[in-house]
PDB file of N, CA and C in Angstrom:
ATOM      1  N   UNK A   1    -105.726   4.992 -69.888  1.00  0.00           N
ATOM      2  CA  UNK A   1    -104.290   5.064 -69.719  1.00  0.00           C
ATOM      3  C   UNK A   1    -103.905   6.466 -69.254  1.00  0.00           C
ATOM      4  N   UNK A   2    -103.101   6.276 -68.212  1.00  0.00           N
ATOM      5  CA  UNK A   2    -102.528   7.836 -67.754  1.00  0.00           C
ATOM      6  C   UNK A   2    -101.838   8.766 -68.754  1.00  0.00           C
ATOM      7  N   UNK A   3    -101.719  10.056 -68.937  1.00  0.00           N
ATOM      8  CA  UNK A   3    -100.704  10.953 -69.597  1.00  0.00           C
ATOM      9  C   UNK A   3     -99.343  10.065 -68.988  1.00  0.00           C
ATOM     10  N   UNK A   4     -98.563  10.346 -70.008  1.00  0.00           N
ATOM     11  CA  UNK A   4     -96.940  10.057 -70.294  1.00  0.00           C
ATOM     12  C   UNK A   4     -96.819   8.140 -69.809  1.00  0.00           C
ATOM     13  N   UNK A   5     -97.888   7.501 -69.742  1.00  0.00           N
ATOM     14  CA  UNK A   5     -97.587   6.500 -69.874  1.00  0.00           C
ATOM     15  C   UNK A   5     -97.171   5.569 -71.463  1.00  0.00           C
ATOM     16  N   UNK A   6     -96.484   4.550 -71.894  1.00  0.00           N
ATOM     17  CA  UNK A   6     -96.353   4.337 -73.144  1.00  0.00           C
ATOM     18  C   UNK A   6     -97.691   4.181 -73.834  1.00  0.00           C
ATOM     19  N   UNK A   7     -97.291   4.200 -75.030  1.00  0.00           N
ATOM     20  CA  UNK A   7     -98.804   3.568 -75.889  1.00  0.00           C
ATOM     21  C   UNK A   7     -99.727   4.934 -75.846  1.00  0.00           C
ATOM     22  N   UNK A   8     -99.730   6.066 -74.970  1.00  0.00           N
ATOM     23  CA  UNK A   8    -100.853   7.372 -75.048  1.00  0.00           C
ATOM     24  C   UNK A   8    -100.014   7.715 -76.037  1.00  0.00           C
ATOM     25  N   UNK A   9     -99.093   8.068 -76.839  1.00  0.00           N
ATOM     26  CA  UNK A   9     -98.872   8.706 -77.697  1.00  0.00           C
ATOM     27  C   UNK A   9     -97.496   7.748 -78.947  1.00  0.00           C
ATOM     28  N   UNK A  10     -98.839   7.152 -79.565  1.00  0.00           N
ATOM     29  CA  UNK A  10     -98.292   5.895 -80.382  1.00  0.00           C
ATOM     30  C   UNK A  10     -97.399   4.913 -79.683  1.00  0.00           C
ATOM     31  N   UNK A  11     -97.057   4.450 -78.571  1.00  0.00           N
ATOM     32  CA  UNK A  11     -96.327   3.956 -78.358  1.00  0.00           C
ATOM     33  C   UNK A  11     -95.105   4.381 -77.560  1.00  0.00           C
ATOM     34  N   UNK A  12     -94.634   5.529 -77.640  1.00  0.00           N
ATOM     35  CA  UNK A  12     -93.499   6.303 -77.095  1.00  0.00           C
ATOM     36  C   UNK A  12     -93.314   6.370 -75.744  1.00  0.00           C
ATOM     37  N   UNK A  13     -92.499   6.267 -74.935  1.00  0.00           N
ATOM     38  CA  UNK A  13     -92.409   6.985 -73.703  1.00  0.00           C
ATOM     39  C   UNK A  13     -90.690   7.641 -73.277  1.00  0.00           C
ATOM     40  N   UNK A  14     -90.819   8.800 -73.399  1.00  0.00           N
ATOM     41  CA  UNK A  14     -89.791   9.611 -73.274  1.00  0.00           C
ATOM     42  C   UNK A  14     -89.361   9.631 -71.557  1.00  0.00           C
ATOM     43  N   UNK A  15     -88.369   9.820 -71.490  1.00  0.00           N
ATOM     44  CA  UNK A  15     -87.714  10.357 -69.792  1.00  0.00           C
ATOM     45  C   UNK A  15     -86.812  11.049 -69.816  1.00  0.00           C
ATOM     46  N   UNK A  16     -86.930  12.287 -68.884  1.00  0.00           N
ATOM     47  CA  UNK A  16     -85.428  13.568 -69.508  1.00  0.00           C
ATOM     48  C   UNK A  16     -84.024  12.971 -68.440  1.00  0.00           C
ATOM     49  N   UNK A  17     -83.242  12.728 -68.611  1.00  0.00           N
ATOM     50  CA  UNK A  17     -81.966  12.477 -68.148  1.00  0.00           C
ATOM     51  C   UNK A  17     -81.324  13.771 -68.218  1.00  0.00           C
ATOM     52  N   UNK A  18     -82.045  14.518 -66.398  1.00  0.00           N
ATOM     53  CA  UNK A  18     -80.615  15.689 -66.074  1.00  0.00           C
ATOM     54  C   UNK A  18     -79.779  15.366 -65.427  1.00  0.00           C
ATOM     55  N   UNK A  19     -79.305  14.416 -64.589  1.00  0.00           N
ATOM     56  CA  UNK A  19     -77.865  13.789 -64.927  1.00  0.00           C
ATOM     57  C   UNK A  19     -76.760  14.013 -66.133  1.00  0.00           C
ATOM     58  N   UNK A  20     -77.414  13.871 -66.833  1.00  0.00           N
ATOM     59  CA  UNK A  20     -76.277  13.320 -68.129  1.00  0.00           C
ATOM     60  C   UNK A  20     -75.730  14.608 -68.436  1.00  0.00           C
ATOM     61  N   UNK A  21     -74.047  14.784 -68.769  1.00  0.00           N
ATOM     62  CA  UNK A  21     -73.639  15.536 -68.523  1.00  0.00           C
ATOM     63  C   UNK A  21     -72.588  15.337 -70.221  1.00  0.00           C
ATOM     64  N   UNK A  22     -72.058  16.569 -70.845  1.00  0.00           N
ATOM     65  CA  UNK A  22     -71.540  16.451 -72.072  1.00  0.00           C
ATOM     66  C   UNK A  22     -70.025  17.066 -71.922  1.00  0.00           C
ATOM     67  N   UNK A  23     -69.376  16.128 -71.720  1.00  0.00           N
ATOM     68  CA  UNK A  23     -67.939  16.733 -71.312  1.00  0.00           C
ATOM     69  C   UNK A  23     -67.212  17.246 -72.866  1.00  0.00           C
ATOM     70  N   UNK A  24     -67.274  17.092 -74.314  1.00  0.00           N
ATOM     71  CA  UNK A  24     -67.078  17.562 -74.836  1.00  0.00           C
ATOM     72  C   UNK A  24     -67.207  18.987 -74.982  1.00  0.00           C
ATOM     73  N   UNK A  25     -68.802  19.748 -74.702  1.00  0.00           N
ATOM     74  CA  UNK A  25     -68.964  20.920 -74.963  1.00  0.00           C
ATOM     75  C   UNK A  25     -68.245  21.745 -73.951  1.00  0.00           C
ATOM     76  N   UNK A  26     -67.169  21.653 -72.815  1.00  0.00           N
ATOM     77  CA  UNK A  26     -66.416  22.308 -71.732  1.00  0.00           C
ATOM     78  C   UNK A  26     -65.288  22.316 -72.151  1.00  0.00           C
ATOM     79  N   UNK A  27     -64.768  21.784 -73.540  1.00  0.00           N
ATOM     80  CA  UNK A  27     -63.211  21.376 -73.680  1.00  0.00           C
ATOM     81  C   UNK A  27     -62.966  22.702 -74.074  1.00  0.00           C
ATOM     82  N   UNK A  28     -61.429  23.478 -74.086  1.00  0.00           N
ATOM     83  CA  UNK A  28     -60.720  24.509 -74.527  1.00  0.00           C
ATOM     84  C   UNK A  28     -61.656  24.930 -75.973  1.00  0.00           C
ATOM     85  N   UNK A  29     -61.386  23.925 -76.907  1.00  0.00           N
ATOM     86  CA  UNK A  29     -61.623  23.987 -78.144  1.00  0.00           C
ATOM     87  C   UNK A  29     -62.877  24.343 -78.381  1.00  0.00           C
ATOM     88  N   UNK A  30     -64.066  23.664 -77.723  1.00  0.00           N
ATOM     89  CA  UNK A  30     -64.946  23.984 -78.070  1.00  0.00           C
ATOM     90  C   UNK A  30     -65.753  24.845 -77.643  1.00  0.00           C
ATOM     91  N   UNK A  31     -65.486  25.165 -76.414  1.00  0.00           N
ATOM     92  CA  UNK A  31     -65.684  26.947 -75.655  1.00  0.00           C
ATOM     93  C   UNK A  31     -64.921  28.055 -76.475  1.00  0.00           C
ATOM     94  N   UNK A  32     -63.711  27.692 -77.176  1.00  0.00           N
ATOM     95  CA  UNK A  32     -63.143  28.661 -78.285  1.00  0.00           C
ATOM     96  C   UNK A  32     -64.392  29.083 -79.238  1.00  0.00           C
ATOM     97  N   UNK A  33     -64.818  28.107 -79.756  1.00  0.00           N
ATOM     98  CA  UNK A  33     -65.712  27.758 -81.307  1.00  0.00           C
ATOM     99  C   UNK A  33     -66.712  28.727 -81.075  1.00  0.00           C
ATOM    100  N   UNK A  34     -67.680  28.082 -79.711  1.00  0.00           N
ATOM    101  CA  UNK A  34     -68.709  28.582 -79.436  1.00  0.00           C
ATOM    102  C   UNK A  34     -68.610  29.877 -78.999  1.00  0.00           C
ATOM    103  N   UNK A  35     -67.581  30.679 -78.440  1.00  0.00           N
ATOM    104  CA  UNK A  35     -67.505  32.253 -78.319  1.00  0.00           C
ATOM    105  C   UNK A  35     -67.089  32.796 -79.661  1.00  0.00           C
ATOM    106  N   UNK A  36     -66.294  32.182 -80.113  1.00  0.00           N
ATOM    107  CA  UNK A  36     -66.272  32.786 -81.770  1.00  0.00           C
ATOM    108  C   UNK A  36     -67.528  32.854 -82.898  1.00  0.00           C
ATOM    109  N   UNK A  37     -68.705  32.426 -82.334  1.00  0.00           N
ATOM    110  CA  UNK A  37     -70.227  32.547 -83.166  1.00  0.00           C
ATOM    111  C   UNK A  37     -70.841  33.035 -82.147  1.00  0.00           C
ATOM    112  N   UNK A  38     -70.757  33.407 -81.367  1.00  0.00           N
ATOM    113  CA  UNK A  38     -71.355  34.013 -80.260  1.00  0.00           C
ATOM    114  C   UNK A  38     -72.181  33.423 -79.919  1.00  0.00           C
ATOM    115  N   UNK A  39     -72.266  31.943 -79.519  1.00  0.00           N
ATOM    116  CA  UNK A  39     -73.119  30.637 -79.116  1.00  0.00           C
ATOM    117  C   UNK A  39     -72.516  30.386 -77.663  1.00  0.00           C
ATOM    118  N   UNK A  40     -71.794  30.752 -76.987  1.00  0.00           N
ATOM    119  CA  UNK A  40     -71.191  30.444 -76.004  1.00  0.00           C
ATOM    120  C   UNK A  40     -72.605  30.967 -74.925  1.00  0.00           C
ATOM    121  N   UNK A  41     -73.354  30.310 -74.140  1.00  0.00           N
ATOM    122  CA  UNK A  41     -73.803  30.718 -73.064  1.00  0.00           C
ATOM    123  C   UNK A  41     -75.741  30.646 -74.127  1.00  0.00           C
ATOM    124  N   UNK A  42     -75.566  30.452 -74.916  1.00  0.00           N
ATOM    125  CA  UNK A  42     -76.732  30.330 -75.801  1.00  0.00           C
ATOM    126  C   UNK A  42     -77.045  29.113 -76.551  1.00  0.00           C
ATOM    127  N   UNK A  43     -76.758  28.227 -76.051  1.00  0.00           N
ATOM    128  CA  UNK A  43     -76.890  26.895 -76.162  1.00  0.00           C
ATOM    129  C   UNK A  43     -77.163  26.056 -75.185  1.00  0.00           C
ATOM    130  N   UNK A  44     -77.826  24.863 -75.230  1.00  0.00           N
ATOM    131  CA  UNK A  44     -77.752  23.984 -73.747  1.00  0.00           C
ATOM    132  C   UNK A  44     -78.457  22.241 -74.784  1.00  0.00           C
ATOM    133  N   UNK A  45     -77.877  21.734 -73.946  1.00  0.00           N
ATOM    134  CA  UNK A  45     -77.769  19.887 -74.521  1.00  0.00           C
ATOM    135  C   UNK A  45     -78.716  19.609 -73.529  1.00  0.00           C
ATOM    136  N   UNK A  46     -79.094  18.835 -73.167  1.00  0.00           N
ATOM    137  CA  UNK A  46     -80.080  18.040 -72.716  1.00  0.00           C
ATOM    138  C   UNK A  46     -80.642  16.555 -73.374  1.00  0.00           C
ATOM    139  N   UNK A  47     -80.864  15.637 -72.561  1.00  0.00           N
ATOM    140  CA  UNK A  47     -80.855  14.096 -73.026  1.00  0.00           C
ATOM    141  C   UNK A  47     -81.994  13.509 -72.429  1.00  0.00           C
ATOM    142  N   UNK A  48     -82.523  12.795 -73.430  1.00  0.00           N
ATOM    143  CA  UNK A  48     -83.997  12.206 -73.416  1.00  0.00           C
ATOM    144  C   UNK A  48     -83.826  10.627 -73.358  1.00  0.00           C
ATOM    145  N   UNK A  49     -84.244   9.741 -72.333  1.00  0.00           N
ATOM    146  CA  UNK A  49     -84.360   8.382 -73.017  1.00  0.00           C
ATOM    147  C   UNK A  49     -85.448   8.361 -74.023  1.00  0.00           C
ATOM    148  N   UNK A  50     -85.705   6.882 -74.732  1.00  0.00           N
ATOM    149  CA  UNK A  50     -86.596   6.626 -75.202  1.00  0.00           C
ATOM    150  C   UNK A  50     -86.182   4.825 -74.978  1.00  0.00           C
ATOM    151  N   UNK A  51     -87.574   4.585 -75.155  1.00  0.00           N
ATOM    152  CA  UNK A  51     -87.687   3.166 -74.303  1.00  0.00           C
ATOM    153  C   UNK A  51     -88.484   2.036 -75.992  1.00  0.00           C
ATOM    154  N   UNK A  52     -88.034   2.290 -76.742  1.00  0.00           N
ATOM    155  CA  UNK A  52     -87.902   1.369 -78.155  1.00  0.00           C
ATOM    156  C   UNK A  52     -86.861   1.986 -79.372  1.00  0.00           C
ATOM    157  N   UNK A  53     -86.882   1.094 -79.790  1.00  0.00           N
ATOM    158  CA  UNK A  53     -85.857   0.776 -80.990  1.00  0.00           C
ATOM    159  C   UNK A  53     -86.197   2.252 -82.190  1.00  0.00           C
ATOM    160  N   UNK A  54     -85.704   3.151 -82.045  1.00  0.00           N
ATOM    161  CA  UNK A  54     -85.986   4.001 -83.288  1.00  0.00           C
ATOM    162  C   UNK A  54     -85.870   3.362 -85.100  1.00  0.00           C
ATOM    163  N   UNK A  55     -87.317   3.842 -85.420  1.00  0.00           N
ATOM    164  CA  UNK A  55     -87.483   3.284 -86.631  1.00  0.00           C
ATOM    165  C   UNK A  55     -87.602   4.362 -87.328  1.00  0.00           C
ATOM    166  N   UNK A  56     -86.877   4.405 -88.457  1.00  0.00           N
ATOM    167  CA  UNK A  56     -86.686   5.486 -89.428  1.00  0.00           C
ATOM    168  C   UNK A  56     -87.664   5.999 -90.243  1.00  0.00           C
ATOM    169  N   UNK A  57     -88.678   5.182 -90.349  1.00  0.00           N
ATOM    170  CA  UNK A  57     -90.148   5.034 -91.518  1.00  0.00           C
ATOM    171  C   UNK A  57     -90.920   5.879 -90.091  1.00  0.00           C
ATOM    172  N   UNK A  58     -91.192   5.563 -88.655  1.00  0.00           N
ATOM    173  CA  UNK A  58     -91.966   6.290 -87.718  1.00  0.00           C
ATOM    174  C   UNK A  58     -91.015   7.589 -87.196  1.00  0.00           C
ATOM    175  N   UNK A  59     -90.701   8.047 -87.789  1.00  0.00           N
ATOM    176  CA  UNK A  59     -89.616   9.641 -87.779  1.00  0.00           C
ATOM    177  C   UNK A  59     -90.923  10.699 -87.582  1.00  0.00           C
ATOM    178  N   UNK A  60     -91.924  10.893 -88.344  1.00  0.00           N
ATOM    179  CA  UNK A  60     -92.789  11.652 -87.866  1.00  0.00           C
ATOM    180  C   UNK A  60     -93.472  11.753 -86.683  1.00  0.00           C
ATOM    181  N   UNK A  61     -93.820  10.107 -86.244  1.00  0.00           N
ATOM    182  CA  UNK A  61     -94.465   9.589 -85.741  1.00  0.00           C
ATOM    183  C   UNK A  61     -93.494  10.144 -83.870  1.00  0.00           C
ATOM    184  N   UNK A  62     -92.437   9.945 -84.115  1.00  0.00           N
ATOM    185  CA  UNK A  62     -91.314   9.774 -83.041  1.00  0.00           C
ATOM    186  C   UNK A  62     -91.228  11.407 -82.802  1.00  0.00           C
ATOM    187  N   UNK A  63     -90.978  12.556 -83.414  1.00  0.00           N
ATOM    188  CA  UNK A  63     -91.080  13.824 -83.192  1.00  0.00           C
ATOM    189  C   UNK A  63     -92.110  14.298 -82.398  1.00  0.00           C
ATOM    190  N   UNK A  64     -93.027  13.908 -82.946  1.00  0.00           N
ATOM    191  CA  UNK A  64     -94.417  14.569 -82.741  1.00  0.00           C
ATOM    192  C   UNK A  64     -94.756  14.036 -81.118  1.00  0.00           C
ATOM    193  N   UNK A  65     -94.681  12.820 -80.943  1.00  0.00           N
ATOM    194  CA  UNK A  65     -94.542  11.911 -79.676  1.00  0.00           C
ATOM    195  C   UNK A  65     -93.728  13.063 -78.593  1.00  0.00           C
ATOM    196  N   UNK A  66     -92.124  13.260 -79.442  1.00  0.00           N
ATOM    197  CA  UNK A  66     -91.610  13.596 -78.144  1.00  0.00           C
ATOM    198  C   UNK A  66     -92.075  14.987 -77.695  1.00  0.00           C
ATOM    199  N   UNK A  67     -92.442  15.806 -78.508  1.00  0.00           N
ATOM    200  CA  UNK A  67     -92.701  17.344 -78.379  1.00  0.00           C
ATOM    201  C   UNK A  67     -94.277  17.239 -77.904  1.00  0.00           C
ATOM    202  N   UNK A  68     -94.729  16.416 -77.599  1.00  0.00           N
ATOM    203  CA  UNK A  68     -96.071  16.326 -76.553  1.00  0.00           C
ATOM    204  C   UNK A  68     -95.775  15.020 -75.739  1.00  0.00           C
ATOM    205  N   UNK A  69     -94.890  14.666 -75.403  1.00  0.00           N
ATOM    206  CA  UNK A  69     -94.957  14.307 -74.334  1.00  0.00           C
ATOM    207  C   UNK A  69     -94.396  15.011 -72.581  1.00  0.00           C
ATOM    208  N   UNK A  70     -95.692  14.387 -71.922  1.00  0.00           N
ATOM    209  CA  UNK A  70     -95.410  14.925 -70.695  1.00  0.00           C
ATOM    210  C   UNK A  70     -94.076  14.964 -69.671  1.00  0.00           C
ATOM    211  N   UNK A  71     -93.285  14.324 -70.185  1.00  0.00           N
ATOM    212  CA  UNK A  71     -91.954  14.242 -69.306  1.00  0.00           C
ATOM    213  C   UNK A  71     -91.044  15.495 -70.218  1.00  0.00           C
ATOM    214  N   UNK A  72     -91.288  15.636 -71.259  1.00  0.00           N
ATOM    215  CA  UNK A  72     -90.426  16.454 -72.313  1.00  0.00           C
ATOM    216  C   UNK A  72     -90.897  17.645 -72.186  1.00  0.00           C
ATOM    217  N   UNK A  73     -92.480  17.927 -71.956  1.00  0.00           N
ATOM    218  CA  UNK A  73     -92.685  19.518 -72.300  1.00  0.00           C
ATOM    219  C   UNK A  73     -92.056  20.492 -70.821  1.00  0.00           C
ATOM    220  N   UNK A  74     -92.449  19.663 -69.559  1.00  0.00           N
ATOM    221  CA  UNK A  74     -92.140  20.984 -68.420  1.00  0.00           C
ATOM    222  C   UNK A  74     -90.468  20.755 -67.964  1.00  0.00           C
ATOM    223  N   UNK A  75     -89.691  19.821 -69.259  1.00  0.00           N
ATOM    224  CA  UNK A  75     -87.909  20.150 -69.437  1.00  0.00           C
ATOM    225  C   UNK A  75     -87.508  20.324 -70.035  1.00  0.00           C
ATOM    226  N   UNK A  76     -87.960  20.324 -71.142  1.00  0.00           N
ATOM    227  CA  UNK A  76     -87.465  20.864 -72.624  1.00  0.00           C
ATOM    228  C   UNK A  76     -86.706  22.220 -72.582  1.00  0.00           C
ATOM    229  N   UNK A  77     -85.695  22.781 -72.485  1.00  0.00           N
ATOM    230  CA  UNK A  77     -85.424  24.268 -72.671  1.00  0.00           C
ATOM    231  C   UNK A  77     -85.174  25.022 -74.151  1.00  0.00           C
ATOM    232  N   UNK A  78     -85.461  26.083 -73.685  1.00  0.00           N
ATOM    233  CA  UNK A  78     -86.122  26.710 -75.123  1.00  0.00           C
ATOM    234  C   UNK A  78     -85.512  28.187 -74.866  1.00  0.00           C
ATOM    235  N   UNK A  79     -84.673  28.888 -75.874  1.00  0.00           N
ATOM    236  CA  UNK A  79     -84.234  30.323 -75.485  1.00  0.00           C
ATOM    237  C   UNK A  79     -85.332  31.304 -76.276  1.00  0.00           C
ATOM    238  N   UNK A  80     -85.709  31.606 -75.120  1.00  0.00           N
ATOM    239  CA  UNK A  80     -86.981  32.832 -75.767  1.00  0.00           C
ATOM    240  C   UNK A  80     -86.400  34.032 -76.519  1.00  0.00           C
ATOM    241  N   UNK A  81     -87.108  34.334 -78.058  1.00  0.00           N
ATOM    242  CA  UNK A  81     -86.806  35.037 -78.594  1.00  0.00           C
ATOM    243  C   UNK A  81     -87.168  37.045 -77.800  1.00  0.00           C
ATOM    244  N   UNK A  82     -88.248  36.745 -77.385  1.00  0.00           N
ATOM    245  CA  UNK A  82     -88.600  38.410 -76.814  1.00  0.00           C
ATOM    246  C   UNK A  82     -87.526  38.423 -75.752  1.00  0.00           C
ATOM    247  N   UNK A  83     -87.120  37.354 -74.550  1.00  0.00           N
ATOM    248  CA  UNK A  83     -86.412  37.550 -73.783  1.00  0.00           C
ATOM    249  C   UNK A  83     -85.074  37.562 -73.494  1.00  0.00           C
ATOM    250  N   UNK A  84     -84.402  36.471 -73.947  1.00  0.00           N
ATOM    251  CA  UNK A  84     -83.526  36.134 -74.396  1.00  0.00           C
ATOM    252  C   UNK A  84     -82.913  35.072 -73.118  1.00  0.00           C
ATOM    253  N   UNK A  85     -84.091  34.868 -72.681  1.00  0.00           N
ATOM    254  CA  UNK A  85     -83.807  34.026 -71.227  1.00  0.00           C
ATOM    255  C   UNK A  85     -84.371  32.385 -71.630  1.00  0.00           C
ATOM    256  N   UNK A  86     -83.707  31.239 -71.279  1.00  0.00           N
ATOM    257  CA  UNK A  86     -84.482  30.180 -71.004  1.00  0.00           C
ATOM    258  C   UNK A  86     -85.575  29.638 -70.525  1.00  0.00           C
ATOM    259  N   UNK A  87     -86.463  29.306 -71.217  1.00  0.00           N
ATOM    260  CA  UNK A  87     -87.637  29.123 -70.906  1.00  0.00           C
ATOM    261  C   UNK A  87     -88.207  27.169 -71.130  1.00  0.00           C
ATOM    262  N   UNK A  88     -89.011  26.655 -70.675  1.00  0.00           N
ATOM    263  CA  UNK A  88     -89.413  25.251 -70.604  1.00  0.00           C
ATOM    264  C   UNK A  88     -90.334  25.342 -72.540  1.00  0.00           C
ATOM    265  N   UNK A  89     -90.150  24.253 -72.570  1.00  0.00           N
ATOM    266  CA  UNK A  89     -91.164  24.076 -73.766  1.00  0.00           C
ATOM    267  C   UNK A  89     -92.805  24.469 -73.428  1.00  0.00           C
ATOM    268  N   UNK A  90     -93.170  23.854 -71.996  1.00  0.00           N
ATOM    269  CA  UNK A  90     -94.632  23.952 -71.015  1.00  0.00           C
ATOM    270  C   UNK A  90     -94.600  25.424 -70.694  1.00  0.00           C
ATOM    271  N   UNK A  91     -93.883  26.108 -70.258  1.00  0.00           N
ATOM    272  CA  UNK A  91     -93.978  27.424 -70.644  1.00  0.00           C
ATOM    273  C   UNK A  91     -94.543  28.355 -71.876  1.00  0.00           C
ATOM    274  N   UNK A  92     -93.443  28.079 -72.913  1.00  0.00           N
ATOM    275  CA  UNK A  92     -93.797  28.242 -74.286  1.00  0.00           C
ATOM    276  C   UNK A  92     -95.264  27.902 -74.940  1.00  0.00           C
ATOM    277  N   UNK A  93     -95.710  27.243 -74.461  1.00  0.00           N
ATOM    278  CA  UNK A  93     -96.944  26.951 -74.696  1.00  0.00           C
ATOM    279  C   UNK A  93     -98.106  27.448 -74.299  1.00  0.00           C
ATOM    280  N   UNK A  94     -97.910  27.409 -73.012  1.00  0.00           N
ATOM    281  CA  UNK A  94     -99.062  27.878 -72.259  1.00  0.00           C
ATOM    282  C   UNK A  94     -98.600  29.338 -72.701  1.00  0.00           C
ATOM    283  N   UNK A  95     -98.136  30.190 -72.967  1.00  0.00           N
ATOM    284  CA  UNK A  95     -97.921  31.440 -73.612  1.00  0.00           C
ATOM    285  C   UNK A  95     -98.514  31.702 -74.995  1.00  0.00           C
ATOM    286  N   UNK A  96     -98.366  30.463 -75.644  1.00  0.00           N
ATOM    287  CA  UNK A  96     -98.931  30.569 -77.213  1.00  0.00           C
ATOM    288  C   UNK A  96    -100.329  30.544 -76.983  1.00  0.00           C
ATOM    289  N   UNK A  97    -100.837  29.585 -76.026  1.00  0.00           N
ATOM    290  CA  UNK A  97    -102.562  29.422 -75.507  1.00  0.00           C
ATOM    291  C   UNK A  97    -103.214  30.789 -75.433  1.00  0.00           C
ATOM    292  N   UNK A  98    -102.428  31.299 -74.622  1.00  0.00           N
ATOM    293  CA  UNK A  98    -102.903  32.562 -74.280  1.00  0.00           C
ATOM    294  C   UNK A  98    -103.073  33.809 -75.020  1.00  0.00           C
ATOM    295  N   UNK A  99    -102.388  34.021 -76.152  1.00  0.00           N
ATOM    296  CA  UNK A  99    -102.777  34.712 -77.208  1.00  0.00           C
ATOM    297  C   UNK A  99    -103.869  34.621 -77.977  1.00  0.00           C
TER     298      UNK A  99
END
């Protein structure tokens, strides 16, 4: 079976949806909120399908899936602590390898 096909990793198959767009986090109010914790510009949403029924008992099972799967790791964004810049999850990694 290929990487990121279903069933290589219990069953799961993730897909990142950059389309999808969160019109709440642009409203007055909540650009207020988020500059008042100083989260404004240090945050980012991003949306994953998943292609079965989430089961609450496979919660471990479903994490672990999505944070190695191949559609999730080279989109995942991640704010690097040394940098303070956005970085991919597949990034992040191959950085940890290398130490």
């Amino acid at each position: 079976m290929a990487a990121g096909e279903p069933g290589d990793l219990g069953g799961y198959y993730f897909r990142f949806l950059p389309q999808k767009t969160f019109q709440s986090l642009s409203t007055p109010e909540t650009t207020s909120r988020l500059r008042q914790w100083s989260m404004l510009g240090r945050i980012k949403v991003q949306a994953f399908g998943f292609d079965q029924t989430f089961q609450a008992y496979r919660k471990d099972d479903f994490v672990m899936a999505f944070f190695k799967d191949p559609n999730v790791i080279p989109n995942l964004k991640l704010l690097s602590d040394s940098s303070g810049q956005w970085i991919t999850l597949g990034f992040a990694s191959g950085r940890l390898r290398k130490i």
